[in-house]
PDB file of N, CA and C in Angstrom:
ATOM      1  N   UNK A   1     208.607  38.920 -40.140  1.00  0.00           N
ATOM      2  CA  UNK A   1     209.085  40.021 -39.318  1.00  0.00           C
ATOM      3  C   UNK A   1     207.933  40.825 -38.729  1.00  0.00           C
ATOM      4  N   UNK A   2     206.807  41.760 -39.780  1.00  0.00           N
ATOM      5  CA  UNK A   2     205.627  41.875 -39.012  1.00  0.00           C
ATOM      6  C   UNK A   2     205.133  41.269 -37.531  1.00  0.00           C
ATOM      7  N   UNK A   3     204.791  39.773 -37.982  1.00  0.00           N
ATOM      8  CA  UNK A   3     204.368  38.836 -37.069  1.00  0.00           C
ATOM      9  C   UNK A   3     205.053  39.089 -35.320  1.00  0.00           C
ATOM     10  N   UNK A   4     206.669  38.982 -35.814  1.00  0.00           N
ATOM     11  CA  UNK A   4     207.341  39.400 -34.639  1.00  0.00           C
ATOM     12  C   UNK A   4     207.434  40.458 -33.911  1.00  0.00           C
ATOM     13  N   UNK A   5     207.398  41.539 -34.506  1.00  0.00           N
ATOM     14  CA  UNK A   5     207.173  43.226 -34.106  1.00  0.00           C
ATOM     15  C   UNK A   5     205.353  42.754 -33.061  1.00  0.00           C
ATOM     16  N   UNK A   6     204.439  42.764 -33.814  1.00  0.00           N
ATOM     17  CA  UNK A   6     203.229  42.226 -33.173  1.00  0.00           C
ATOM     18  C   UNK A   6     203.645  41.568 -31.501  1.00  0.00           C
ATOM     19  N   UNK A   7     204.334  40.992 -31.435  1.00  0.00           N
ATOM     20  CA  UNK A   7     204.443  40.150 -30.356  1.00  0.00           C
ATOM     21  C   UNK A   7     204.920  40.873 -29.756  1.00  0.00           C
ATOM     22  N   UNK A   8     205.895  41.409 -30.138  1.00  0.00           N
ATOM     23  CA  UNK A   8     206.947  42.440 -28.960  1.00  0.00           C
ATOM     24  C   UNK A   8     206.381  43.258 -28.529  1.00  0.00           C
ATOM     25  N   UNK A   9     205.711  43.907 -28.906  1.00  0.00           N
ATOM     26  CA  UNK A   9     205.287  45.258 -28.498  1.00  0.00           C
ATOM     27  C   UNK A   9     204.149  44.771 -27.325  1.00  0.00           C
ATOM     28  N   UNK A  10     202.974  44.146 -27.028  1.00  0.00           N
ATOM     29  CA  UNK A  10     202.566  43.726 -26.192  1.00  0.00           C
ATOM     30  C   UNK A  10     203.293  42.830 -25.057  1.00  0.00           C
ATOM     31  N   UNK A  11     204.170  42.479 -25.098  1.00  0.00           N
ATOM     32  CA  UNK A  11     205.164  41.803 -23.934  1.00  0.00           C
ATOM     33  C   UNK A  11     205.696  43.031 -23.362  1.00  0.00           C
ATOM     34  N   UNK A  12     206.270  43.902 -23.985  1.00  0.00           N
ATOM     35  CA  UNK A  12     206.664  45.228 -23.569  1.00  0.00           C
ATOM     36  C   UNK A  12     205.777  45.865 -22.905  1.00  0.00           C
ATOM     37  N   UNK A  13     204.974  46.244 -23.040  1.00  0.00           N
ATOM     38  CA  UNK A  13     203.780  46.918 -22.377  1.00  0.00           C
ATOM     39  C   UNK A  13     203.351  46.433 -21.416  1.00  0.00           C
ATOM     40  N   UNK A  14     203.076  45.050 -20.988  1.00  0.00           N
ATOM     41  CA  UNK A  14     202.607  44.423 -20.108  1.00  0.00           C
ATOM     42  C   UNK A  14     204.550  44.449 -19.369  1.00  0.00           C
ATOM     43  N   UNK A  15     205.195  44.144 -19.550  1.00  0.00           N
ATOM     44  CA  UNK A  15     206.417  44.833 -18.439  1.00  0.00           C
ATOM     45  C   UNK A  15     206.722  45.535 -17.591  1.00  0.00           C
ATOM     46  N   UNK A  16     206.523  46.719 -18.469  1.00  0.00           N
ATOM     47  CA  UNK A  16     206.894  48.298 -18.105  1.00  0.00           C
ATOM     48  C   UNK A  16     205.573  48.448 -17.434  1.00  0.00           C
ATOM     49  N   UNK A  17     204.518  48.171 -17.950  1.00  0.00           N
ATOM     50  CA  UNK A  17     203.505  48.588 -16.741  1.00  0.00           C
ATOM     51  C   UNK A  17     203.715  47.891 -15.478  1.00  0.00           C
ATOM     52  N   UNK A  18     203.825  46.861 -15.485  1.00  0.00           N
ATOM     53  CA  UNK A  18     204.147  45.722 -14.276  1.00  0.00           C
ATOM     54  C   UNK A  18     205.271  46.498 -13.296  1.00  0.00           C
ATOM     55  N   UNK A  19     206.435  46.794 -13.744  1.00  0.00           N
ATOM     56  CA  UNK A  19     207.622  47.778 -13.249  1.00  0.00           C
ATOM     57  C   UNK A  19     206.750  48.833 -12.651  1.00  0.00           C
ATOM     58  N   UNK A  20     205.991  49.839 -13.315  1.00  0.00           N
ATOM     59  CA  UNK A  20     205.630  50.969 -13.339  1.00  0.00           C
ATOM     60  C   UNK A  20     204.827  50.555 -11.513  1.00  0.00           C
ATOM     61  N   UNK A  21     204.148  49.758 -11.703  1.00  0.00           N
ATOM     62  CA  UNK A  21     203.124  49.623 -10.060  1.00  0.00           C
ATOM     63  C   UNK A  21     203.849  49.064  -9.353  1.00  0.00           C
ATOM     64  N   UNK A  22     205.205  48.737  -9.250  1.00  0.00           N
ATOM     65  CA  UNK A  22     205.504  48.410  -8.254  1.00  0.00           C
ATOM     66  C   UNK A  22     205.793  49.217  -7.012  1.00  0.00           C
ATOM     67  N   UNK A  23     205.476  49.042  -5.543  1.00  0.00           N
ATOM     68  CA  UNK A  23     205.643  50.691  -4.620  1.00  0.00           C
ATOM     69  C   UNK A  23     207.066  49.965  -3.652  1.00  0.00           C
ATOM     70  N   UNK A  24     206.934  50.646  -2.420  1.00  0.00           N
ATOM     71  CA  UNK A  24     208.440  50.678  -2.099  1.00  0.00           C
ATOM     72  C   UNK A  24     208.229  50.221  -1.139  1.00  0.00           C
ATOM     73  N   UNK A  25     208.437  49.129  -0.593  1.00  0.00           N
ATOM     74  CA  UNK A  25     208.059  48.478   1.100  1.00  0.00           C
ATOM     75  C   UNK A  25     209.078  48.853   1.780  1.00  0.00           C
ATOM     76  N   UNK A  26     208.175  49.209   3.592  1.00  0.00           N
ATOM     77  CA  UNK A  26     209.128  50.223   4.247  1.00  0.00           C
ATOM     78  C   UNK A  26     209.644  48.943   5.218  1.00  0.00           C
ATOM     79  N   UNK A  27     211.096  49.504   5.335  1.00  0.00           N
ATOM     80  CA  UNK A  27     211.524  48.526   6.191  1.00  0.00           C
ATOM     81  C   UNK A  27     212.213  48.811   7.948  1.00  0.00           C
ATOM     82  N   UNK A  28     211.608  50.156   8.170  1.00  0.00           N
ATOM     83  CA  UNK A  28     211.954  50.603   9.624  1.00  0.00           C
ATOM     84  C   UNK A  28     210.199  51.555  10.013  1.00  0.00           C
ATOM     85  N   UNK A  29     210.066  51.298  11.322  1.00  0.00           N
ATOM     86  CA  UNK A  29     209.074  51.945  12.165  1.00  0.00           C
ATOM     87  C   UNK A  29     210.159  52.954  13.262  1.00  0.00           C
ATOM     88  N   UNK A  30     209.893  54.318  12.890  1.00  0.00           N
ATOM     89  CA  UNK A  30     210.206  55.113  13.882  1.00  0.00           C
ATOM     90  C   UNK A  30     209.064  55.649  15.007  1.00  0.00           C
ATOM     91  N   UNK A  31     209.012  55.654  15.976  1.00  0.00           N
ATOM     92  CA  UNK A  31     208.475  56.120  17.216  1.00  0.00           C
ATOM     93  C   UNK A  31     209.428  57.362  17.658  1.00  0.00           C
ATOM     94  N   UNK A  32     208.340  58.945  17.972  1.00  0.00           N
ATOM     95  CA  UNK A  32     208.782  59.386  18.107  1.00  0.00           C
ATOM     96  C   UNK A  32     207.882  59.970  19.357  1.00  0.00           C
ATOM     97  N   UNK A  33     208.735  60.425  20.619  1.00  0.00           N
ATOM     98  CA  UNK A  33     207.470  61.136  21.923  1.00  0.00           C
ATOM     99  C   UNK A  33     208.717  61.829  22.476  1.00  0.00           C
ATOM    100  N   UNK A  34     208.011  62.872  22.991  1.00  0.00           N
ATOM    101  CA  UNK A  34     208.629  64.052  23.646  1.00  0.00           C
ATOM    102  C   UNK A  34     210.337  64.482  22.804  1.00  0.00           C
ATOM    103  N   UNK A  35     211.167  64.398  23.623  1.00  0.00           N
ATOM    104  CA  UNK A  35     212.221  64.861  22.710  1.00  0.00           C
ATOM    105  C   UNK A  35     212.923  63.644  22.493  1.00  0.00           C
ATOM    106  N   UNK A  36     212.461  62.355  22.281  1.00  0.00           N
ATOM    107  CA  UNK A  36     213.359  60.946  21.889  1.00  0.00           C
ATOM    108  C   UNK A  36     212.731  60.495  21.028  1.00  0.00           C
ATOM    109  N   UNK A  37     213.677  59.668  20.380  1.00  0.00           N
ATOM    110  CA  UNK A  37     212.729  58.563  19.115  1.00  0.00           C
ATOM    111  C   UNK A  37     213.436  57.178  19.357  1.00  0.00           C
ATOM    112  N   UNK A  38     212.802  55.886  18.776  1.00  0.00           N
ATOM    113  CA  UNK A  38     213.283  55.151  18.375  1.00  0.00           C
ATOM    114  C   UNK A  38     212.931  54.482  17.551  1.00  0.00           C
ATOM    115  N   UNK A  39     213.829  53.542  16.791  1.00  0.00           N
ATOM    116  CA  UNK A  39     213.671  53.147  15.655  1.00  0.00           C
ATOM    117  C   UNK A  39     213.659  51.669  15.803  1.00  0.00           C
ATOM    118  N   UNK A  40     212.906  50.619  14.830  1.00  0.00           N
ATOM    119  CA  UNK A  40     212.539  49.316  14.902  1.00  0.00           C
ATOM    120  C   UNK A  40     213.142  48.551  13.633  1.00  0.00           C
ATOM    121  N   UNK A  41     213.212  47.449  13.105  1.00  0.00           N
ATOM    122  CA  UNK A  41     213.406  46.787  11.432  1.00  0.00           C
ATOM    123  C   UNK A  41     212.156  46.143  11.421  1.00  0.00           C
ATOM    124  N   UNK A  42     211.697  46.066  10.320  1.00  0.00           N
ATOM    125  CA  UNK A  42     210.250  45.727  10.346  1.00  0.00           C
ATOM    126  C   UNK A  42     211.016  44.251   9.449  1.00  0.00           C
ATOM    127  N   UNK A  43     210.462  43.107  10.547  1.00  0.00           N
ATOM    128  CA  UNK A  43     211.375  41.472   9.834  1.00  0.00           C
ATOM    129  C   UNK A  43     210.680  41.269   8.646  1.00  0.00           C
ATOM    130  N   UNK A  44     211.042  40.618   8.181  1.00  0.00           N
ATOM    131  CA  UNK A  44     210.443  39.221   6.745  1.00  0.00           C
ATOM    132  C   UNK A  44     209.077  38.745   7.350  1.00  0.00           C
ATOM    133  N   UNK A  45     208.751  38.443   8.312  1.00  0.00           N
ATOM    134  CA  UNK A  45     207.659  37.949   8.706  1.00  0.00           C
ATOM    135  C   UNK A  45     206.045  39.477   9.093  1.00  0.00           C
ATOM    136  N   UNK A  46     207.181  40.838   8.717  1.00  0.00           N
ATOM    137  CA  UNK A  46     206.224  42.001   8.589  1.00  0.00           C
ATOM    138  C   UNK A  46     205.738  42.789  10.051  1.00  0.00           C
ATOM    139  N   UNK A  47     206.839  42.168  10.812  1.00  0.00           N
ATOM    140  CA  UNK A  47     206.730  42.871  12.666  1.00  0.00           C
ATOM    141  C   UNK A  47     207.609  42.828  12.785  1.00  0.00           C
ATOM    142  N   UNK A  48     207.915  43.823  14.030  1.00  0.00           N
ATOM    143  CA  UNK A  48     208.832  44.558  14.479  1.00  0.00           C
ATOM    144  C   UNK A  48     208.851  44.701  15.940  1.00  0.00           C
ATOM    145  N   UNK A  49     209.556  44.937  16.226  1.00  0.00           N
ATOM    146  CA  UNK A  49     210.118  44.732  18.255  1.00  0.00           C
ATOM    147  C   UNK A  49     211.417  45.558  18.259  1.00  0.00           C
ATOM    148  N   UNK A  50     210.849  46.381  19.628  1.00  0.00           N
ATOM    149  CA  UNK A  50     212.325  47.060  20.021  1.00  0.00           C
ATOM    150  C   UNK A  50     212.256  47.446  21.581  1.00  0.00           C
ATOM    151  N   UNK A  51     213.679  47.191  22.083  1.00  0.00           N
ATOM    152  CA  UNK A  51     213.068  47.692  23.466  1.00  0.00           C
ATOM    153  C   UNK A  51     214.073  48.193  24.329  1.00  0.00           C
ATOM    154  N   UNK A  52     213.720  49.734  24.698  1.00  0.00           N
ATOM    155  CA  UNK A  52     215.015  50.627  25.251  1.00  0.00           C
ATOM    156  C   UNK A  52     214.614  50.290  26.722  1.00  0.00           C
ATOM    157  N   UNK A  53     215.937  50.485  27.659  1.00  0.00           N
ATOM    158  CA  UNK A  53     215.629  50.310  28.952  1.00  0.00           C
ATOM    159  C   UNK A  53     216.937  50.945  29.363  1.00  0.00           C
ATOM    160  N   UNK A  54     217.064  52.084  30.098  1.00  0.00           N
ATOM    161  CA  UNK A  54     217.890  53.056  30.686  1.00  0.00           C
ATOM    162  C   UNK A  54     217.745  53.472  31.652  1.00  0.00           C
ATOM    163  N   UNK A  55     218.591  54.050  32.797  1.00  0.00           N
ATOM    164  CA  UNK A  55     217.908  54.809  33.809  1.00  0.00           C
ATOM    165  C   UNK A  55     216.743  55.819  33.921  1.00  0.00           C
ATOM    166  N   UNK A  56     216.672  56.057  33.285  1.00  0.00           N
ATOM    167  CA  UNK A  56     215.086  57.012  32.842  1.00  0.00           C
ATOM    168  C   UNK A  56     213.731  56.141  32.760  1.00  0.00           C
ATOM    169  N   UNK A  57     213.925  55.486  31.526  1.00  0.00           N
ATOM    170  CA  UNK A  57     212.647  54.478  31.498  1.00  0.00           C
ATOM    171  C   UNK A  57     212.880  53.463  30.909  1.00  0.00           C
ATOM    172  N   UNK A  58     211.825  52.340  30.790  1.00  0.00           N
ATOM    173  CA  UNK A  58     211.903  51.632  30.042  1.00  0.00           C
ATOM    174  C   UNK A  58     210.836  51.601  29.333  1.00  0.00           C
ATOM    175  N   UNK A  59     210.988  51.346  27.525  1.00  0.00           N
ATOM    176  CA  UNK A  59     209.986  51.635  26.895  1.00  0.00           C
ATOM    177  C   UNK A  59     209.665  50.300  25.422  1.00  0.00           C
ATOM    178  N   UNK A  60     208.636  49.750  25.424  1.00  0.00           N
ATOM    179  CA  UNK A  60     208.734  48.311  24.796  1.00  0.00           C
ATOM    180  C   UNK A  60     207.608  49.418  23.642  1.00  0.00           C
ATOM    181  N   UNK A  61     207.965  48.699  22.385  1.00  0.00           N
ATOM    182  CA  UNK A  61     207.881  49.026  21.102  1.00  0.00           C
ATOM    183  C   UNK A  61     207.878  48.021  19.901  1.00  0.00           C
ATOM    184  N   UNK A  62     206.485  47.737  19.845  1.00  0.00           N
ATOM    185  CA  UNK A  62     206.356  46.786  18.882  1.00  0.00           C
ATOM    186  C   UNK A  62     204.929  46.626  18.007  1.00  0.00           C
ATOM    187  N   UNK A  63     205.086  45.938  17.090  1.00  0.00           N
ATOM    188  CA  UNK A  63     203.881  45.972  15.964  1.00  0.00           C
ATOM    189  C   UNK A  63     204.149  44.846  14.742  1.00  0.00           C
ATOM    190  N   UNK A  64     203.001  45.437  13.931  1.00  0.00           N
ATOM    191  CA  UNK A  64     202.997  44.440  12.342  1.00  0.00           C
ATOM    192  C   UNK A  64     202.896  45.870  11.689  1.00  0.00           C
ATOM    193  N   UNK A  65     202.819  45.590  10.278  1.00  0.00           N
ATOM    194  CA  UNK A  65     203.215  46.162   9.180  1.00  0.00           C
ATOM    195  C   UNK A  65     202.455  44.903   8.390  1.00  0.00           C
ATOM    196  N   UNK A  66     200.850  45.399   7.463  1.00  0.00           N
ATOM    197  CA  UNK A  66     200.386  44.490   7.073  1.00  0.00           C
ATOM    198  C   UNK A  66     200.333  45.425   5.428  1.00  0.00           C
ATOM    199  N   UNK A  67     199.878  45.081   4.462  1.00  0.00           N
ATOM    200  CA  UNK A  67     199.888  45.285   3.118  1.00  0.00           C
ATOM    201  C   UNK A  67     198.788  45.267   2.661  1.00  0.00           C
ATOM    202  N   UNK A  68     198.082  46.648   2.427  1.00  0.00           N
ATOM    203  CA  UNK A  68     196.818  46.531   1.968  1.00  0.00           C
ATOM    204  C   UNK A  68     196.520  47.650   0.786  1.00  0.00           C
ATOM    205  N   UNK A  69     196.132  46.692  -0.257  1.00  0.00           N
ATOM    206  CA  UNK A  69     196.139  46.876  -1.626  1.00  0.00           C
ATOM    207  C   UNK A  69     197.532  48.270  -1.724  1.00  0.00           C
ATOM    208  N   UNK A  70     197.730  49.402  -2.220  1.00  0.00           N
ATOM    209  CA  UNK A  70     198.870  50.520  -2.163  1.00  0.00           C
ATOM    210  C   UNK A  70     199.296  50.795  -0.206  1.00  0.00           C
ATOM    211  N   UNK A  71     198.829  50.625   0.402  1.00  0.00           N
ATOM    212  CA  UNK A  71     198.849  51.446   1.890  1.00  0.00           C
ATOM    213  C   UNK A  71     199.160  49.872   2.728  1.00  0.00           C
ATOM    214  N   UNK A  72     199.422  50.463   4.393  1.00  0.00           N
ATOM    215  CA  UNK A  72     199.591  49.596   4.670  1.00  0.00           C
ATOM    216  C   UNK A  72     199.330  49.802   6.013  1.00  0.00           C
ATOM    217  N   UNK A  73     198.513  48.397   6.959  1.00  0.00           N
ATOM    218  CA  UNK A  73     197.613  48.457   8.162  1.00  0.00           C
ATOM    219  C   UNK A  73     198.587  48.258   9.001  1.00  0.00           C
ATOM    220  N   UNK A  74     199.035  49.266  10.241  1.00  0.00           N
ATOM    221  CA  UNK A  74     199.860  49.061  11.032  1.00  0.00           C
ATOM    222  C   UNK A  74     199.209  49.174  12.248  1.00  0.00           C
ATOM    223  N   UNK A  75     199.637  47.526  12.669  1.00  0.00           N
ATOM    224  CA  UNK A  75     199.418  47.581  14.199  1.00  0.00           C
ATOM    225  C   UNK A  75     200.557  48.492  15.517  1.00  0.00           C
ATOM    226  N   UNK A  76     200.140  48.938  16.228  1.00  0.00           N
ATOM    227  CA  UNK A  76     201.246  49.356  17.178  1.00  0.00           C
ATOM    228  C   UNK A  76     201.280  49.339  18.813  1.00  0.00           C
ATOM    229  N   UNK A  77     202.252  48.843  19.544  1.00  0.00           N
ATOM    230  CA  UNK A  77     201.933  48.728  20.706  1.00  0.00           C
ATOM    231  C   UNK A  77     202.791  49.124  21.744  1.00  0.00           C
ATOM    232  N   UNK A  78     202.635  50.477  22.276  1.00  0.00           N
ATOM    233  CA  UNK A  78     203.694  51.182  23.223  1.00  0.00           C
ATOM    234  C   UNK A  78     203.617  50.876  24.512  1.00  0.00           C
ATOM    235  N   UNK A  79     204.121  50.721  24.998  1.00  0.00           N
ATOM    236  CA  UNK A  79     204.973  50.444  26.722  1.00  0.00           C
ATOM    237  C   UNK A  79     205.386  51.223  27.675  1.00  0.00           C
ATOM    238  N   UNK A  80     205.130  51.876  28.007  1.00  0.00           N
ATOM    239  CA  UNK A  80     206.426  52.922  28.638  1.00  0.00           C
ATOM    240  C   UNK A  80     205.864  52.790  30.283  1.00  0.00           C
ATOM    241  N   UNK A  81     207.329  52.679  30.728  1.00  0.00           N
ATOM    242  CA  UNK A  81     207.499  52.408  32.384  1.00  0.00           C
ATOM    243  C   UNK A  81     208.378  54.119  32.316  1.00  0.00           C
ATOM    244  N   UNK A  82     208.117  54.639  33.012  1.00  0.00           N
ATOM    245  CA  UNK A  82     209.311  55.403  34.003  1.00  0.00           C
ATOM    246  C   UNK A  82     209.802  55.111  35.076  1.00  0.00           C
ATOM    247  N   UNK A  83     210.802  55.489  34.934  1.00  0.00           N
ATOM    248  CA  UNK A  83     211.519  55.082  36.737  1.00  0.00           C
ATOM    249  C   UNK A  83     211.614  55.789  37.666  1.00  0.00           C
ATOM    250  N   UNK A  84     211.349  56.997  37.382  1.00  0.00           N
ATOM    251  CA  UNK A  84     211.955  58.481  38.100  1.00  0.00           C
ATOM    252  C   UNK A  84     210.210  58.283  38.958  1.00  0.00           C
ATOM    253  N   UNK A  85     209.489  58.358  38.587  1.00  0.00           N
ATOM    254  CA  UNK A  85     208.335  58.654  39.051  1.00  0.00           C
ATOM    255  C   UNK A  85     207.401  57.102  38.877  1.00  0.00           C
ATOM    256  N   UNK A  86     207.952  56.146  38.932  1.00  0.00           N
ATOM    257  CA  UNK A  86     206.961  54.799  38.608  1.00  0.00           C
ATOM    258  C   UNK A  86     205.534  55.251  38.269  1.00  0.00           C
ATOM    259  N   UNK A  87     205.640  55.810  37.254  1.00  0.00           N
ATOM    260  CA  UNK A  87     204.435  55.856  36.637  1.00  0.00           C
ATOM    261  C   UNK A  87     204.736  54.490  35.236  1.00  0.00           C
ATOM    262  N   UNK A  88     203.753  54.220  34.753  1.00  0.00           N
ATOM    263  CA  UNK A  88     203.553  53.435  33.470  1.00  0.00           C
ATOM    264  C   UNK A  88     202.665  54.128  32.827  1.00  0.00           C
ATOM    265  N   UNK A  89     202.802  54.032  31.522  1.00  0.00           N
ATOM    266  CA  UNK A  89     201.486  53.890  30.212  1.00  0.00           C
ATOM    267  C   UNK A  89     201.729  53.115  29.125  1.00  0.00           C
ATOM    268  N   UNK A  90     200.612  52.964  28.131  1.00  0.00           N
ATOM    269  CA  UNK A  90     200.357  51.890  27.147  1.00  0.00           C
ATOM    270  C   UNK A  90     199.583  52.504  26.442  1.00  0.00           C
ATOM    271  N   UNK A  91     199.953  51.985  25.251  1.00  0.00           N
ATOM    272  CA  UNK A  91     199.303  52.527  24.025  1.00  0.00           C
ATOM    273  C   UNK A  91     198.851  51.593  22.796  1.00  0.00           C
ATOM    274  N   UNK A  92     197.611  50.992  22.955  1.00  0.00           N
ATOM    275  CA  UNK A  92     197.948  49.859  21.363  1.00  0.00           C
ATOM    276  C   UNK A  92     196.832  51.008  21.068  1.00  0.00           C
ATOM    277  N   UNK A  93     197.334  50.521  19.460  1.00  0.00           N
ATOM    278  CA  UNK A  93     196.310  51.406  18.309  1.00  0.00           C
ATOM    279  C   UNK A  93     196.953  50.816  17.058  1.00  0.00           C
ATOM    280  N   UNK A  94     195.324  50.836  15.857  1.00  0.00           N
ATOM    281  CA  UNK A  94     195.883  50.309  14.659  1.00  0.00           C
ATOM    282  C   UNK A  94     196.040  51.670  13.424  1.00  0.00           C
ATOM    283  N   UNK A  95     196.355  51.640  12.513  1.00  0.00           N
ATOM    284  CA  UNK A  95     196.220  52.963  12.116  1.00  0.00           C
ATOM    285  C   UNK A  95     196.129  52.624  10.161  1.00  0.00           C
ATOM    286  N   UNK A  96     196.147  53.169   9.347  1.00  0.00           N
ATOM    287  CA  UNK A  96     196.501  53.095   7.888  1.00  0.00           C
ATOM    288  C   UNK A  96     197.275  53.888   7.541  1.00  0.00           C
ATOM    289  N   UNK A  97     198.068  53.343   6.805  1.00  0.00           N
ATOM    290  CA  UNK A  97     199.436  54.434   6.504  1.00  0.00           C
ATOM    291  C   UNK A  97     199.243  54.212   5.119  1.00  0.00           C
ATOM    292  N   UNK A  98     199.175  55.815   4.388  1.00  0.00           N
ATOM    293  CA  UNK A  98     199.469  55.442   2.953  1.00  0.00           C
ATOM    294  C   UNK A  98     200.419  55.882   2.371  1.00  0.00           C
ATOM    295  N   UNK A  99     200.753  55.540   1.057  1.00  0.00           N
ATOM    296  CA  UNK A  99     201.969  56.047   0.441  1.00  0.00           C
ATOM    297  C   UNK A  99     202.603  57.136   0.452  1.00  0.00           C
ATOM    298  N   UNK A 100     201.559  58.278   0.444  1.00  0.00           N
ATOM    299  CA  UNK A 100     201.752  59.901   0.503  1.00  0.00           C
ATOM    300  C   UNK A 100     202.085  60.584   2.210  1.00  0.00           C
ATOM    301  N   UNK A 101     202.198  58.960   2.978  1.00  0.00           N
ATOM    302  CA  UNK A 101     202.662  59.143   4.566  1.00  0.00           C
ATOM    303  C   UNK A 101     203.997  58.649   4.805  1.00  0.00           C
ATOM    304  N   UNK A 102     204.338  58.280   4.069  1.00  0.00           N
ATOM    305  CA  UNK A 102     205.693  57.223   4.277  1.00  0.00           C
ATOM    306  C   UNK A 102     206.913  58.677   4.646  1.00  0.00           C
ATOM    307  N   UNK A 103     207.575  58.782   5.528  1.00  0.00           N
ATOM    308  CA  UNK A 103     208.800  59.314   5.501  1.00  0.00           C
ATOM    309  C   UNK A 103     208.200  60.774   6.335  1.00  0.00           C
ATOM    310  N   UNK A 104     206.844  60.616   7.295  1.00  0.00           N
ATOM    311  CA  UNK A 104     205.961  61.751   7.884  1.00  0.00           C
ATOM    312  C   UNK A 104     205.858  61.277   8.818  1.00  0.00           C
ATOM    313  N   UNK A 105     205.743  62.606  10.248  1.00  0.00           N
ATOM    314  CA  UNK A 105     205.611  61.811  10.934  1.00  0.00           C
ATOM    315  C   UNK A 105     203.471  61.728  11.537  1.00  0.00           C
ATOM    316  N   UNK A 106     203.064  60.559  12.046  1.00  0.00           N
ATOM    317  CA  UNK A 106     201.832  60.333  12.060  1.00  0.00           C
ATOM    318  C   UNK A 106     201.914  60.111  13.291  1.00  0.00           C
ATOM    319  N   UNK A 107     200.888  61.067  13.802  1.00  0.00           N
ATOM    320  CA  UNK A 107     200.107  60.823  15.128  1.00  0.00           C
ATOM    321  C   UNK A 107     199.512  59.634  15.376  1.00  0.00           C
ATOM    322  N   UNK A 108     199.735  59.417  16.467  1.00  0.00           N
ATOM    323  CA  UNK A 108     198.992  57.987  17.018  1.00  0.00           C
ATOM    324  C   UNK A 108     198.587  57.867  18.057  1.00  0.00           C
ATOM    325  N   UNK A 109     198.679  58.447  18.986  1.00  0.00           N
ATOM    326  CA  UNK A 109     197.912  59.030  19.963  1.00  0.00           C
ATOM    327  C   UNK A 109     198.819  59.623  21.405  1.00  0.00           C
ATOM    328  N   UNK A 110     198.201  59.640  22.388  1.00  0.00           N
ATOM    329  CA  UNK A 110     199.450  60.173  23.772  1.00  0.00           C
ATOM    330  C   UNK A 110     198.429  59.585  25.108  1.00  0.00           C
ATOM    331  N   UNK A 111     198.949  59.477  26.014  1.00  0.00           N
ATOM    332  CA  UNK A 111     199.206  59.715  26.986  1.00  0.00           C
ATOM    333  C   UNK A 111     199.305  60.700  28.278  1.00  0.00           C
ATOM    334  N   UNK A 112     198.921  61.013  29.178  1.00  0.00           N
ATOM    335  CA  UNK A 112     198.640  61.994  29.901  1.00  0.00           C
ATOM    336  C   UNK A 112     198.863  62.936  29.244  1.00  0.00           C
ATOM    337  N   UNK A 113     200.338  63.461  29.320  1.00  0.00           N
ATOM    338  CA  UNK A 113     201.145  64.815  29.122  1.00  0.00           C
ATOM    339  C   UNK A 113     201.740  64.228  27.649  1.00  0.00           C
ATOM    340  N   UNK A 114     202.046  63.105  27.129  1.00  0.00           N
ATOM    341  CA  UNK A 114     203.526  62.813  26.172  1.00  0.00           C
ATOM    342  C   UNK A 114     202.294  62.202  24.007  1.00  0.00           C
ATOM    343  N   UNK A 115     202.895  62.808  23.964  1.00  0.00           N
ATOM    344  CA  UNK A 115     202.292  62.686  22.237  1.00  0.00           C
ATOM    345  C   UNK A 115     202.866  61.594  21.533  1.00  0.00           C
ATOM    346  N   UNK A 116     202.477  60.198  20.959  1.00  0.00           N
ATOM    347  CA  UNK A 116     203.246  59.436  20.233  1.00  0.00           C
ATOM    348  C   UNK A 116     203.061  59.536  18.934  1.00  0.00           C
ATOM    349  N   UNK A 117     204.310  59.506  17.717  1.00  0.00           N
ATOM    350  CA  UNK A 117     204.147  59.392  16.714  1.00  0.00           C
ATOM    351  C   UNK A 117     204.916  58.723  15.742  1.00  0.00           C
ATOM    352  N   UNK A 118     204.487  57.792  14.788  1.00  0.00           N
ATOM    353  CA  UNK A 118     205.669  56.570  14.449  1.00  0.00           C
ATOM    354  C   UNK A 118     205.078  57.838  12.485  1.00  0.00           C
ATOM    355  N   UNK A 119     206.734  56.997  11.892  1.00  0.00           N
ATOM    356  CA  UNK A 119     206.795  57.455  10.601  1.00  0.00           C
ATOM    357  C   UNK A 119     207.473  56.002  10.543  1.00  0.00           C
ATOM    358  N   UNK A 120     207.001  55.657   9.070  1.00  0.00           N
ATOM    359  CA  UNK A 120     207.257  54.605   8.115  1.00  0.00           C
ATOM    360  C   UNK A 120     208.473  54.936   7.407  1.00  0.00           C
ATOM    361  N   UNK A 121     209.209  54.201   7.099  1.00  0.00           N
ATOM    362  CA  UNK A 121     209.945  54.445   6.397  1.00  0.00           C
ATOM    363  C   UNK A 121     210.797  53.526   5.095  1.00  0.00           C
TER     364      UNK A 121
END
């Protein structure tokens, strides 16, 4: 019985710690500029694509979501056509998102007049 107690208790430990580090993979990219947002599913393959097109503008929205050690390297790549004024802009940028960012929103850069900012989620 000893012998067995011995065993258990190290299988246990190595468990619960194992449980304990596991973190929470996000599975939506929000983009947020001026007074609109939109939202993306970040696939199985760890990218994401979305793309609004309305009388106002059209705006292409896409990236990766890479995994690095706790945090995670996000590529991002904004689009935006207007229609009202045929203007365009573009935005790629890579950024690090860490755990203590998830569910915030993070600057990523702007554009003439318009501010972009995606939150993990």
């Amino acid at each position: 019985m000893n012998f067995l107690s011995k065993l258990i208790l190290p299988i246990c430990l190595v468990t619960f710690s194992a449980l304990g580090g596991q973190t929470i993979e996000p599975t939506s990219v929000t983009l947020t500029y001026g007074d609109s947002s939109i939202s993306a599913e970040i696939g199985k393959d760890k990218k994401f694509a979305i793309i609004r097109n309305n009388d106002d503008e059209k705006l292409e929205f896409s990236g990766s979501v890479t995994k690095e050690y706790t945090d995670y390297i996000v590529d991002v790549l904004v689009i935006k056509d207007s229609k009202s004024n045929q203007s365009s802009s573009e935005l790629k940028t890579t950024i690090l998102v860490t755990k203590e960012q998830f569910d915030t929103l993070i600057l990523i850069g702007g554009t003439n007049s318009e501010m972009f900012n995606i939150t993990l989620k």
